[in-house]
Protein backbone atom coordinates (compact mmCIF):
# COMPACT_ATOMS: atom_id res chain seq x y z
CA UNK A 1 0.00 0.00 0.00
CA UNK A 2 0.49 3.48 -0.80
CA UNK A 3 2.10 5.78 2.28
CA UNK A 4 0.18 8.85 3.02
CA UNK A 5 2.29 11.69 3.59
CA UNK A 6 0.79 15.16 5.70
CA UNK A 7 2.50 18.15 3.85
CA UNK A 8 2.19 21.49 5.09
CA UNK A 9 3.53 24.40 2.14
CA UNK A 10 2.84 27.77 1.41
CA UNK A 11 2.64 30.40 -1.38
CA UNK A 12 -0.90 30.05 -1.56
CA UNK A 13 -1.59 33.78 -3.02
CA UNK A 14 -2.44 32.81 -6.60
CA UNK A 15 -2.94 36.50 -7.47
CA UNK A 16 -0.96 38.24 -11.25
CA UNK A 17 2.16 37.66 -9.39
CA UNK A 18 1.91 34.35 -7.75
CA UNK A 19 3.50 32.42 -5.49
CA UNK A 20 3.99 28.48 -6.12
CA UNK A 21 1.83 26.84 -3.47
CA UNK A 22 -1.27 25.98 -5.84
CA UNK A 23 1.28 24.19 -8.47
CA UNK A 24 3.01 22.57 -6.06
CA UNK A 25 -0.38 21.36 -4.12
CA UNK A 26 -1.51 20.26 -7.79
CA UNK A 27 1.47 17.87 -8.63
CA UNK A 28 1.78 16.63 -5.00
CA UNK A 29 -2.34 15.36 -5.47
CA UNK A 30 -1.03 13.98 -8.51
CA UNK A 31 1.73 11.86 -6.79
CA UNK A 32 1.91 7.95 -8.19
CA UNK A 33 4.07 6.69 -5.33
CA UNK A 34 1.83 8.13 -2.02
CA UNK A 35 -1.03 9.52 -1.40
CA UNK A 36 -1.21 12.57 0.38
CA UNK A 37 -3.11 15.01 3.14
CA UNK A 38 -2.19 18.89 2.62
CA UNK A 39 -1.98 21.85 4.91
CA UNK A 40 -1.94 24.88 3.36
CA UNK A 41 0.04 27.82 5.19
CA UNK A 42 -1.15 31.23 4.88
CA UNK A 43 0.35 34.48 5.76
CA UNK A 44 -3.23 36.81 4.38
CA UNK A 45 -6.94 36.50 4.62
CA UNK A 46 -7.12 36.82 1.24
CA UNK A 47 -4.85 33.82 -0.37
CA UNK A 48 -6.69 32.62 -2.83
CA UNK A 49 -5.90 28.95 -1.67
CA UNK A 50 -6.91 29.41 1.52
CA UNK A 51 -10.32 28.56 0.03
CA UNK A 52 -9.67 25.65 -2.60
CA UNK A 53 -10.48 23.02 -0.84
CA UNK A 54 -10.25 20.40 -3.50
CA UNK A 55 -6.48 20.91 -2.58
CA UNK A 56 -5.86 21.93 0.86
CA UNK A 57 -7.33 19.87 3.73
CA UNK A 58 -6.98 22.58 6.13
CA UNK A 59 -5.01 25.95 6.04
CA UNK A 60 -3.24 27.77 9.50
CA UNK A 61 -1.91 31.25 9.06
CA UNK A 62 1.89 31.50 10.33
CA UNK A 63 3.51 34.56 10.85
CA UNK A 64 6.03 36.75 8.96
CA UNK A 65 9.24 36.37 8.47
CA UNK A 66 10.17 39.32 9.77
CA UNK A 67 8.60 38.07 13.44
CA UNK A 68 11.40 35.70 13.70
CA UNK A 69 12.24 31.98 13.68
CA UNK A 70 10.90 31.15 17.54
CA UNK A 71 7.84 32.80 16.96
CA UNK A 72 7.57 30.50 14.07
CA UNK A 73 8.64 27.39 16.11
CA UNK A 74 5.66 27.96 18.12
CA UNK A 75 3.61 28.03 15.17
CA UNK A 76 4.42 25.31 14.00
CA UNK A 77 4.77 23.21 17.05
CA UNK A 78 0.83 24.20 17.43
CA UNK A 79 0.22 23.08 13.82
CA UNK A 80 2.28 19.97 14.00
CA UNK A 81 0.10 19.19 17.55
CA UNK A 82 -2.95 19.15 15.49
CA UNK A 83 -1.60 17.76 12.28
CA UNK A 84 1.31 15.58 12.90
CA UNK A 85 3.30 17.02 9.58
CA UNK A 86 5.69 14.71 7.87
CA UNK A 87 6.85 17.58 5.38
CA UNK A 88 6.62 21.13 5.40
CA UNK A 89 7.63 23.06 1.65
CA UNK A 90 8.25 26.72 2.23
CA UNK A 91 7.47 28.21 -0.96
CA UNK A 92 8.98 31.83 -0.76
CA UNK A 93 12.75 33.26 -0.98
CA UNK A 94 11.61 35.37 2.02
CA UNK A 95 10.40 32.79 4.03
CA UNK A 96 13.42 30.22 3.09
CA UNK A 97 15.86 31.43 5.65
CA UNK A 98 13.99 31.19 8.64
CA UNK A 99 12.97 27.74 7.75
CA UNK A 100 16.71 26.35 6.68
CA UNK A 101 17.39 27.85 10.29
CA UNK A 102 15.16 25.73 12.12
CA UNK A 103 15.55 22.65 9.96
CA UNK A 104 16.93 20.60 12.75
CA UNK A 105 14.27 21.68 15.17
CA UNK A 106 11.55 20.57 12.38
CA UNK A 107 13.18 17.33 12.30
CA UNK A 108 13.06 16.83 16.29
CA UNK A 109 9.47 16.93 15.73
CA UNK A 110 9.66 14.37 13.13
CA UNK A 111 8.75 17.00 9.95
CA UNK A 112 10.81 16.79 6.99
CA UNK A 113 12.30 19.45 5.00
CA UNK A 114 14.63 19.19 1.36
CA UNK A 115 15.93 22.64 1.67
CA UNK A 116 19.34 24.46 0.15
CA UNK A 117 21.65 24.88 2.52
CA UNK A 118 22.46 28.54 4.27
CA UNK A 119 25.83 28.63 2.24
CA UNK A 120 23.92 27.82 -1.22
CA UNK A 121 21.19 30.34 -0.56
CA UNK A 122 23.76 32.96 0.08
CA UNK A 123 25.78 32.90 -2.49
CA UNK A 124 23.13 32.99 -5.23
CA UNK A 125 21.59 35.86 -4.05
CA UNK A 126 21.19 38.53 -6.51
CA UNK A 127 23.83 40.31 -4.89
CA UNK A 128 26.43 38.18 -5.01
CA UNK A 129 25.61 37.06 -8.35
CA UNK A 130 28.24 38.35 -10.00
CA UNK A 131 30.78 36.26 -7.68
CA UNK A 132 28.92 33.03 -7.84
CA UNK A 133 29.13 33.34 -11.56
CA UNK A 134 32.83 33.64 -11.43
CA UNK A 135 33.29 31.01 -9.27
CA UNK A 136 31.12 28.68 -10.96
CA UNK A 137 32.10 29.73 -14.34
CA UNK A 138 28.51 30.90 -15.38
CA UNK A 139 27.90 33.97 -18.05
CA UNK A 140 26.00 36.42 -15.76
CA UNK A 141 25.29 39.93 -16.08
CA UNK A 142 27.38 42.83 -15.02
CA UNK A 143 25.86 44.12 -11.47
CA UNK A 144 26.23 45.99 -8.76
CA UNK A 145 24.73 46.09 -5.61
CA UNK A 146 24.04 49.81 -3.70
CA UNK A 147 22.58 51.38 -0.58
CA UNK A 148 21.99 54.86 -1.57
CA UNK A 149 20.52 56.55 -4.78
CA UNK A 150 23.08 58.81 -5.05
CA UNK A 151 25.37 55.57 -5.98
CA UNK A 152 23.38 55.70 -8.95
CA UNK A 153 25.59 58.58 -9.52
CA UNK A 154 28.95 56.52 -9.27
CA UNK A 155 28.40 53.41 -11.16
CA UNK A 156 30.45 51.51 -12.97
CA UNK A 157 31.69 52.55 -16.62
CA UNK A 158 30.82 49.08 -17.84
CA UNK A 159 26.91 49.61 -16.78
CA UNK A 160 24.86 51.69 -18.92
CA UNK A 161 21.63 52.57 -19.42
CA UNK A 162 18.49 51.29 -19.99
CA UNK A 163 19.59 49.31 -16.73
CA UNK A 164 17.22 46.67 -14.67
CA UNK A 165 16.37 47.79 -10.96
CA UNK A 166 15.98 45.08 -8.80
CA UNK A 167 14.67 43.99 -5.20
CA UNK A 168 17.15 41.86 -3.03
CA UNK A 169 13.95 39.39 -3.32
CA UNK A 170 11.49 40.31 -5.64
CA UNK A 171 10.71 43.29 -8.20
CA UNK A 172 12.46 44.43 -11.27
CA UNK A 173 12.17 46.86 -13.54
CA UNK A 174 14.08 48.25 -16.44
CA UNK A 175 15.07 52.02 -16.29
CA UNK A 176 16.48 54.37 -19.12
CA UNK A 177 17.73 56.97 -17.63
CA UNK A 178 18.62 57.96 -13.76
CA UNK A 179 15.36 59.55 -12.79
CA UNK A 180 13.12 56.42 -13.79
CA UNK A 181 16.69 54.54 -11.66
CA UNK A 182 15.86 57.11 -8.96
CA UNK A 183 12.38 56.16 -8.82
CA UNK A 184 12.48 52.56 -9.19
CA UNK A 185 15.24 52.45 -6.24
CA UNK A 186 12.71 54.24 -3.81
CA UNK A 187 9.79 52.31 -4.93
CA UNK A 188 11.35 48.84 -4.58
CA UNK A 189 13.59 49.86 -1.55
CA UNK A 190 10.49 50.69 0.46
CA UNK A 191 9.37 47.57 -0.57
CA UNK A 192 11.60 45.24 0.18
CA UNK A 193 14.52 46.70 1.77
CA UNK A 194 18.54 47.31 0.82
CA UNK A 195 20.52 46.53 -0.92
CA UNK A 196 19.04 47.09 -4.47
CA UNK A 197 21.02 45.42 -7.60
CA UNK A 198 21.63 47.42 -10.49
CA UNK A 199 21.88 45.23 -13.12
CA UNK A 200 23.20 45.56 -16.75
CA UNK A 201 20.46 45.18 -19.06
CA UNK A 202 20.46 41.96 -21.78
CA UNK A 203 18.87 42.37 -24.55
CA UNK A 204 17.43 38.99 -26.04
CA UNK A 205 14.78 36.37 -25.30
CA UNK A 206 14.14 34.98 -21.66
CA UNK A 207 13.96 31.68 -21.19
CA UNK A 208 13.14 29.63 -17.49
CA UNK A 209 14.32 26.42 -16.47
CA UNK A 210 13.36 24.40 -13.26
CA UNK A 211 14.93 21.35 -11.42
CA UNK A 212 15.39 19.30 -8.79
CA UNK A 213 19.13 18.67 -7.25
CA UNK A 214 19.87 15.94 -4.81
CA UNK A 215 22.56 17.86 -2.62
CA UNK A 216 24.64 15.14 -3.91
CA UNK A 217 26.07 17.14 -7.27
CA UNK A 218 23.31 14.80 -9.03
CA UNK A 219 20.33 16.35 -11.21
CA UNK A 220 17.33 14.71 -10.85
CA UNK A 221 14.89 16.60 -12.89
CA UNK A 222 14.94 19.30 -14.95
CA UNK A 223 12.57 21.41 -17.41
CA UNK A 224 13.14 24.35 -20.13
CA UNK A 225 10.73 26.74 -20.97
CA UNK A 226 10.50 29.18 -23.26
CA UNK A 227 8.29 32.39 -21.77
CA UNK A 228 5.39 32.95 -24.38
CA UNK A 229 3.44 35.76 -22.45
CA UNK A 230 4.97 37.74 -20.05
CA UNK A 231 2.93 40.70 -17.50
CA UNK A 232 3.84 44.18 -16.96
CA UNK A 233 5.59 42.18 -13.72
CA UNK A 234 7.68 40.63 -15.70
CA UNK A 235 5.92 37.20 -14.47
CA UNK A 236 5.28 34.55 -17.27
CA UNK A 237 1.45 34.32 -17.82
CA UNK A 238 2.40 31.63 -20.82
CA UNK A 239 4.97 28.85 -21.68
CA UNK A 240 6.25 26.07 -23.72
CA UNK A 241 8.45 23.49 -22.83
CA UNK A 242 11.03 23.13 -25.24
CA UNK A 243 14.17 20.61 -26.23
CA UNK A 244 17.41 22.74 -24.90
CA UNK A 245 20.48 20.85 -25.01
CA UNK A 246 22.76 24.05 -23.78
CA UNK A 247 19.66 25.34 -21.26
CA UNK A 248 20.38 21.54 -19.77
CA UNK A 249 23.96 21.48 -19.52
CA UNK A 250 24.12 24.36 -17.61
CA UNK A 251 22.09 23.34 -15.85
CA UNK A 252 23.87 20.17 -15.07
CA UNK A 253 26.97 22.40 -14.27
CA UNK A 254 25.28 23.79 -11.80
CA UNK A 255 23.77 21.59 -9.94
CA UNK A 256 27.11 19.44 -10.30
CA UNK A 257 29.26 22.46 -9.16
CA UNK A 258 26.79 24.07 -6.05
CA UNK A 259 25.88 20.44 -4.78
CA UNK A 260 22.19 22.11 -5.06
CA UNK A 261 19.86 20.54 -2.80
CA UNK A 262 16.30 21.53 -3.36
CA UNK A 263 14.40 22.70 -6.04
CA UNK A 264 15.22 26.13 -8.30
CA UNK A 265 14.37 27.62 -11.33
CA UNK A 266 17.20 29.53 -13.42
CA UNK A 267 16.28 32.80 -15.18
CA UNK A 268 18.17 32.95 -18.42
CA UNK A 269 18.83 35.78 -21.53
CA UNK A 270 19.35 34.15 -24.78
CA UNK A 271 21.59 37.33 -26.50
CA UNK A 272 21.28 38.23 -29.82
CA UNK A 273 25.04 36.48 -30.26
CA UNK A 274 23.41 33.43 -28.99
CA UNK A 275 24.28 33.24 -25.71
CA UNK A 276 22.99 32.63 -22.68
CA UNK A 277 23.06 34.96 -19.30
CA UNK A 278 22.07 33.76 -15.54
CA UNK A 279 19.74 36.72 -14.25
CA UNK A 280 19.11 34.85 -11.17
CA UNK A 281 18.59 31.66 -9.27
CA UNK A 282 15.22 31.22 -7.50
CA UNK A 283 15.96 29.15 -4.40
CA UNK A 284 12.57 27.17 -4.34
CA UNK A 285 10.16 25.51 -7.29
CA UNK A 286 8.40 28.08 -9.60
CA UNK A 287 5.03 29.30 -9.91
CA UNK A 288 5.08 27.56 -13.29
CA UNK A 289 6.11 24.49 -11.62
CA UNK A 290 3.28 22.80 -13.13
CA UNK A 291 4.57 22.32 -16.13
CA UNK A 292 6.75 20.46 -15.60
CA UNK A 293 4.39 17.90 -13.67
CA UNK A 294 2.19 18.41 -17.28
CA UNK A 295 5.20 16.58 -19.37
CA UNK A 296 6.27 14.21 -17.49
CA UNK A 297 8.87 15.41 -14.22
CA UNK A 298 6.55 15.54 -11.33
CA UNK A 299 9.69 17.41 -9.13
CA UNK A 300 6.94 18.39 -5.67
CA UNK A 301 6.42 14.58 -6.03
CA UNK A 302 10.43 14.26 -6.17
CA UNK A 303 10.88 16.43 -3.43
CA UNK A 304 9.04 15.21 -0.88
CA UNK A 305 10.65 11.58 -1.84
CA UNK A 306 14.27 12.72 -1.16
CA UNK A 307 12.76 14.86 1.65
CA UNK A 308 11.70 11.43 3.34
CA UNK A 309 14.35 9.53 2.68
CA UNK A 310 12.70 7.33 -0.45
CA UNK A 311 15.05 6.43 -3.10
CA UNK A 312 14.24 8.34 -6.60
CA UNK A 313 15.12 7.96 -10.19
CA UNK A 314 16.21 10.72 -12.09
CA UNK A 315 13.97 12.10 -15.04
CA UNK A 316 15.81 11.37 -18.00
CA UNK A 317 12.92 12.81 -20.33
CA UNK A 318 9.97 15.11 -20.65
CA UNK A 319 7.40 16.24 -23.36
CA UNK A 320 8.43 18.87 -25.89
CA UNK A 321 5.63 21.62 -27.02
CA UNK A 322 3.38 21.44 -24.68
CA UNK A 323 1.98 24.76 -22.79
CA UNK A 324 0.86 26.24 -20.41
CA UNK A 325 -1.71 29.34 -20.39
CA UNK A 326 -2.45 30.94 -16.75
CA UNK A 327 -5.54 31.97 -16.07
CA UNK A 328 -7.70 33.33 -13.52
CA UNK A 329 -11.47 32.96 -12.46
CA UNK A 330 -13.76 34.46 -9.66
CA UNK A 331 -14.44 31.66 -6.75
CA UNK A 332 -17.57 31.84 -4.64
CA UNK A 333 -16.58 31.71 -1.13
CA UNK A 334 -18.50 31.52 2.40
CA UNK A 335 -17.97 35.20 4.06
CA UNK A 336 -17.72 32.85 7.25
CA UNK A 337 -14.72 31.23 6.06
CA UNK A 338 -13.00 34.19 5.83
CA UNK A 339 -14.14 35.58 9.17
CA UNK A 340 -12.71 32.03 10.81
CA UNK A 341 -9.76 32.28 9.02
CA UNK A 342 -9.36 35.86 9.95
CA UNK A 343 -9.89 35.45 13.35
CA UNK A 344 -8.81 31.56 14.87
CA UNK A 345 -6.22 31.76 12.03
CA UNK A 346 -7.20 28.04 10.59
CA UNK A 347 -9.49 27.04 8.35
């Protein structure tokens, strides 16, 4: 018989930028080798998968990063009371570090995690991109990382506008001269803190790839897409897998290289000369992660294998030209459900 796994995850706000929590909760009901129970973690009222409950079993709300890791403990020593977790899958880059830090408390209490480690999620950040890529021997993008908009001012010869503005964990946007940098600096730095990365800006086509390392050097699924619809976010709203030998070497090479352990999606540039730049390395699966569970690589299903211990075969294959189309639609909800939610914090 099957196992039956309880998995607590978040990212549940499926909203026009969305986090990864309904894809992942979509391949995990699709799992072949257990069955599962899911407990959706929400940090709003308002996630929209708060109230799908053909996926979620049950959703808590947990607090924010920002409240620390011990009042997060306590959280989830409540939850785990009630729920007896095998797996939790923190679906945010803000949310990652708190979690890696109380990975060996989680496992005290018997819950499983597959997470980078501190070291890995470190030096990928956006910040220290440029190092990792010399280290690693990855093309990446001039960049530079500053404190103050009057840096703006000082910048590198080699970086030149139009220029991309981006938040140490989310937000980008592309600015062509230094008022719109000016502007975009205050707006995401309010946001979402300092530093902010000033990035050079690659002109080309952007392509997405997600995967699944062991933490062994080993690669055990991974997925190219190219981005067929893209928001004024800079989100993909449409893709197609595609057949990229280079996309998967790299790939390869960096999971061989880092040791990755965990799940990731690489943001590439194609150039006009044909080649291909690392904008940045997502720590966690995708909001597009469904895709690849559509052709053939279910990686949440992977995940929570080598997250338990269970021995799993690497994908050696996926479908080519297949899509995927986001789209949204109006559910019907209870107004009690969101008053419970709002004010027990569980559903």
């Amino acid at each position: 018989m099957k196992p039956t796994y309880t998995i607590a995850l978040s990212g549940l706000n499926a909203i026009d930028n969305p986090g990864p929590g309904v894809a992942v909760a979509r391949g995990l009901r699709e799992a072949k080798s257990f069955n599962v129970r899911l407990i959706g973690l929400s940090y709003e009222s308002l996630e929209p998968g708060i109230y799908m409950h053909d996926l979620f079993d049950k959703v808590y709300h947990i607090p924010y990063p920002s409240a620390g890791t011990e009042v997060l403990k306590a959280r989830l020593e409540y939850i785990n009371a009630q729920e007896n977790l095998n797996v939790i899958i923190p679906n945010f880059d803000a949310e990652l570090y708190s979690f890696m830090k109380l990975e060996k408390e989680l496992l005290a209490m018997n819950i499983h995690t597959f997470l980078p480690t501190i070291q890995q999620f470190e030096e990928r950040h956006k910040v220290n991109l440029p190092d990792f890529g010399e280290k690693y021997s990855i093309n990446v993008p001039r960049s530079e990382a500053i404190y103050d908009s009057s840096e703006l001012y000082q910048l590198s010869t080699d970086l030149l506008f139009p220029l991309l503005i981006k938040g140490k964990f989310y937000d980008a946007h592309i600015a062509y001269n230094i008022e719109q940098a000016k502007t975009f600096f205050n707006k995401i730095s309010a946001k979402w803190g300092l530093p902010i990365v000033v990035q050079e800006f690659i002109r080309g086509d952007e392509y997405n790839i997600t995967g699944l390392g062991d933490g062994e050097g080993n690669t055990i699924a991974a997925v190219p897409m190219r981005k067929q619809y893209i928001t004024d976010k800079g989100k993909a709203w449409g893709g197609i897998s595609i057949d990229n030998k280079e996309m998967l070497q790299l790939t390869d090479n960096f999971v061989s290289k880092t040791k990755w352990r965990g799940g990731f999606e690489l943001e590439l540039m194609k150039s006009q000369d044909g080649a291909y730049h690392l904008l940045e390395i997502n720590p966690r699966m995708p909001a597009w992660i469904y895709l690849a569970v559509g052709v053939g690589q279910n990686i949440p299903e992977a995940l929570v294998n080598l997250a338990m211990g269970n021995k799993v075969e690497k994908y050696n294959s996926y479908d080519v030209g297949k899509m995927f189309v986001r789209y949204s639609y109006d559910m019907i909800v209870n107004i009690e459900d969101f008053e419970k939610i709002s004010s027990l914090g569980e559903l």
